[in-house]
N, C-alpha and C. Protein backbone atom coordinates (compact mmCIF):
# COMPACT_ATOMS: atom_id res chain seq x y z
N UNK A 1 -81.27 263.13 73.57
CA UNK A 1 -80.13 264.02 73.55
C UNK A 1 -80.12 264.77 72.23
N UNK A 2 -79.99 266.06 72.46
CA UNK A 2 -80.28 266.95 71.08
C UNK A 2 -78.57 266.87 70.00
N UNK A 3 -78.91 267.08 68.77
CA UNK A 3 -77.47 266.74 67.92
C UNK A 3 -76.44 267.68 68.64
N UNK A 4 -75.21 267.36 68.66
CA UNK A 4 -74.12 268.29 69.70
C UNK A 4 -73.25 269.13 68.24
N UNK A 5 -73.33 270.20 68.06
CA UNK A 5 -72.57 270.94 66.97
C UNK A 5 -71.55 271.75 67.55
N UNK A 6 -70.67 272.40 67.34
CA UNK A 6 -69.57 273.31 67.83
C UNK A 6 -70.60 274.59 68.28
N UNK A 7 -71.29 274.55 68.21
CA UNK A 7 -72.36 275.88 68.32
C UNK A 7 -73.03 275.65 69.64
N UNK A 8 -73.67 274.29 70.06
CA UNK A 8 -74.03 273.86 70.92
C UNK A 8 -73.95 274.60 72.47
N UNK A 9 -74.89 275.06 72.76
CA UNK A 9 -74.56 275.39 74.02
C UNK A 9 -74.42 274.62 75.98
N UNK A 10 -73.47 274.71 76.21
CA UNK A 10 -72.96 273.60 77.19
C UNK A 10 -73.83 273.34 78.21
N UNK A 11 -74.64 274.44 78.36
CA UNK A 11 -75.22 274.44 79.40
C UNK A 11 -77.19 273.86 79.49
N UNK A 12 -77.40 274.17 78.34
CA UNK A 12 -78.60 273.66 77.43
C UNK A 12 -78.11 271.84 77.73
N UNK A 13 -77.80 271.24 77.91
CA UNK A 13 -77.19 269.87 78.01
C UNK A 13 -78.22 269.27 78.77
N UNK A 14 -78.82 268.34 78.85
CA UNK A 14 -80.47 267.94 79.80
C UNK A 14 -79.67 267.52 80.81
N UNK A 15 -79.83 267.48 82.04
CA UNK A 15 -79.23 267.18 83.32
C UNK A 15 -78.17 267.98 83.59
N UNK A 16 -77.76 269.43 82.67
CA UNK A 16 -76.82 269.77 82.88
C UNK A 16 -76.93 270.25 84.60
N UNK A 17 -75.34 270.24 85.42
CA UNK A 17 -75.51 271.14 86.86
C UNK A 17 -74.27 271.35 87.40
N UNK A 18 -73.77 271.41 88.47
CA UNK A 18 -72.30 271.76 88.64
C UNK A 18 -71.55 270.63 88.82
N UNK A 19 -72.13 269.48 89.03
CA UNK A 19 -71.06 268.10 89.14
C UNK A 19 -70.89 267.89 87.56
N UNK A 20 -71.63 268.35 86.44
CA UNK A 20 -71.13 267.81 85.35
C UNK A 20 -70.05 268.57 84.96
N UNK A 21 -70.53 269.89 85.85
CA UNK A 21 -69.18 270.94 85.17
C UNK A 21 -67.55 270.90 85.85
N UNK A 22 -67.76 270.30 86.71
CA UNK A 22 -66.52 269.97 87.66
C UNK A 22 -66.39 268.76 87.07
N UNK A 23 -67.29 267.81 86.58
CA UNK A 23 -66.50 266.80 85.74
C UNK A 23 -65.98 266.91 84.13
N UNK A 24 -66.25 267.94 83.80
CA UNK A 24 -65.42 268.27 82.75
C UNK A 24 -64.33 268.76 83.09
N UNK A 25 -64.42 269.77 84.10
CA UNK A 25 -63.22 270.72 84.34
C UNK A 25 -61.93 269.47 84.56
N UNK A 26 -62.53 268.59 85.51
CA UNK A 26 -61.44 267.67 85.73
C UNK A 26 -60.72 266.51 84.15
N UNK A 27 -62.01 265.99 83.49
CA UNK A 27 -61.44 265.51 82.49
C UNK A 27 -61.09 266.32 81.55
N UNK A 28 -61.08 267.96 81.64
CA UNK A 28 -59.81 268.78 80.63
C UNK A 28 -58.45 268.35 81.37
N UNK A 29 -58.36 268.42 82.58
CA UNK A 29 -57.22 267.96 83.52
C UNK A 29 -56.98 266.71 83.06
N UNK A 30 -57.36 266.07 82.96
CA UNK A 30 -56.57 264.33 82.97
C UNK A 30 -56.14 263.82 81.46
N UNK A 31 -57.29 264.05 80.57
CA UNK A 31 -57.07 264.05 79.24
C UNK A 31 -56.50 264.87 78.18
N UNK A 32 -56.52 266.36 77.94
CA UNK A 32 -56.00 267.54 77.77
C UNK A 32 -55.09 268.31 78.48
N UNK A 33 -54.52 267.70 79.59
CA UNK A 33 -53.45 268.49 80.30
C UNK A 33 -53.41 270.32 80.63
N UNK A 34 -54.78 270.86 80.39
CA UNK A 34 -55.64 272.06 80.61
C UNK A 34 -56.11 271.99 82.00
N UNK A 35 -55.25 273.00 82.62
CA UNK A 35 -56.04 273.55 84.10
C UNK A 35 -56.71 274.60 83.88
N UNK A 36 -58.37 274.67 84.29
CA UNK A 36 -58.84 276.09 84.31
C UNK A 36 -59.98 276.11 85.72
N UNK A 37 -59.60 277.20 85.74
CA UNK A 37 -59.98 277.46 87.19
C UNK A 37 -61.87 277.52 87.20
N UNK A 38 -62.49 277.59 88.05
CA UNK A 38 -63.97 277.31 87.95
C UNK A 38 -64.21 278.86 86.96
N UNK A 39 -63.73 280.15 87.21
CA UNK A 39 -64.49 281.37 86.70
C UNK A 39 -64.13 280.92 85.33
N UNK A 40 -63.25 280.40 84.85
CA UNK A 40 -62.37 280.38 83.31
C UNK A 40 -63.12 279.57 82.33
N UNK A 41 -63.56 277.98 83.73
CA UNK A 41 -64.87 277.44 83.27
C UNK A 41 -66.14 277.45 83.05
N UNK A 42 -66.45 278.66 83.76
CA UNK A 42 -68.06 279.27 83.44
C UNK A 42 -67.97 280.48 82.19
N UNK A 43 -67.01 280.90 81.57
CA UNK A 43 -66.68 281.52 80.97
C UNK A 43 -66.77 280.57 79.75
N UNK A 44 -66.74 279.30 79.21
CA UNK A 44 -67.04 278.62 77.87
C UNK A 44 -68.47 278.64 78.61
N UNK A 45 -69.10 279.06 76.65
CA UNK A 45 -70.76 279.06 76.92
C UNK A 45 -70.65 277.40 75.57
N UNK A 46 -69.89 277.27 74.66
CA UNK A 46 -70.42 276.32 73.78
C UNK A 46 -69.58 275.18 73.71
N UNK A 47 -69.61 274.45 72.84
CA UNK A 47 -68.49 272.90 72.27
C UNK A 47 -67.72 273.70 71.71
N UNK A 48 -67.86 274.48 71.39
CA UNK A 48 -66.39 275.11 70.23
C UNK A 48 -65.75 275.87 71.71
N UNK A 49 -66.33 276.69 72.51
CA UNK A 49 -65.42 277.17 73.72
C UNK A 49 -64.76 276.08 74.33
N UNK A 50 -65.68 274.95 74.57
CA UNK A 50 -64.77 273.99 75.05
C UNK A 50 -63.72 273.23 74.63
N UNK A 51 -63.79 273.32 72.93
CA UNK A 51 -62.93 271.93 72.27
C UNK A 51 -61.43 273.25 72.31
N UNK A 52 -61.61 274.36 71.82
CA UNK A 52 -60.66 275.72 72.00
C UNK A 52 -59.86 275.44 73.59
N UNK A 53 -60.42 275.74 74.83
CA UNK A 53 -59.70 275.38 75.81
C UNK A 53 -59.13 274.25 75.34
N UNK A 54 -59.66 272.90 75.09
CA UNK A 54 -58.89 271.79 75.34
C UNK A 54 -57.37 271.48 74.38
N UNK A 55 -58.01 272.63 73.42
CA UNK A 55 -56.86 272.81 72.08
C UNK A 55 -56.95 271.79 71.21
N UNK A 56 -57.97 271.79 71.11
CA UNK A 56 -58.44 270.50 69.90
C UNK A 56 -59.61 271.90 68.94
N UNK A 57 -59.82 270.91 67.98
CA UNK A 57 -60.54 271.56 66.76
C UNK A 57 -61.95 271.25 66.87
N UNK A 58 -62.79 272.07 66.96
CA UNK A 58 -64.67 271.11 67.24
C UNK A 58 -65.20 270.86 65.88
């Protein structure tokens, strides 16, 4: 697994595919209280797009 930096790109992830991305989308839902719809979620390309949705700091 390559080092994960706020720069990191989400999709570069080894095994990345759409069940991992629907399992994030859902654990922004359960843990972060963040609904985003699938386009909103293909729209973060990095860890910093993602930690930003979740409203945390990367």
């Amino acid at each position: 697994m390559p080092s994960v930096t706020p720069d990191f790109t989400l999709r570069s992830t080894p095994g990345w595919g759409s069940l991992m991305g629907f399992a994030l989308i859902i654990m922004l839902e359960q843990e972060y209280h963040v609904k985003l719809t699938v386009e909103e979620f293909l729209r973060l390309e990095t860890v910093a797009d993602l930690a930003n949705a979740a409203g945390v700091n990367a």
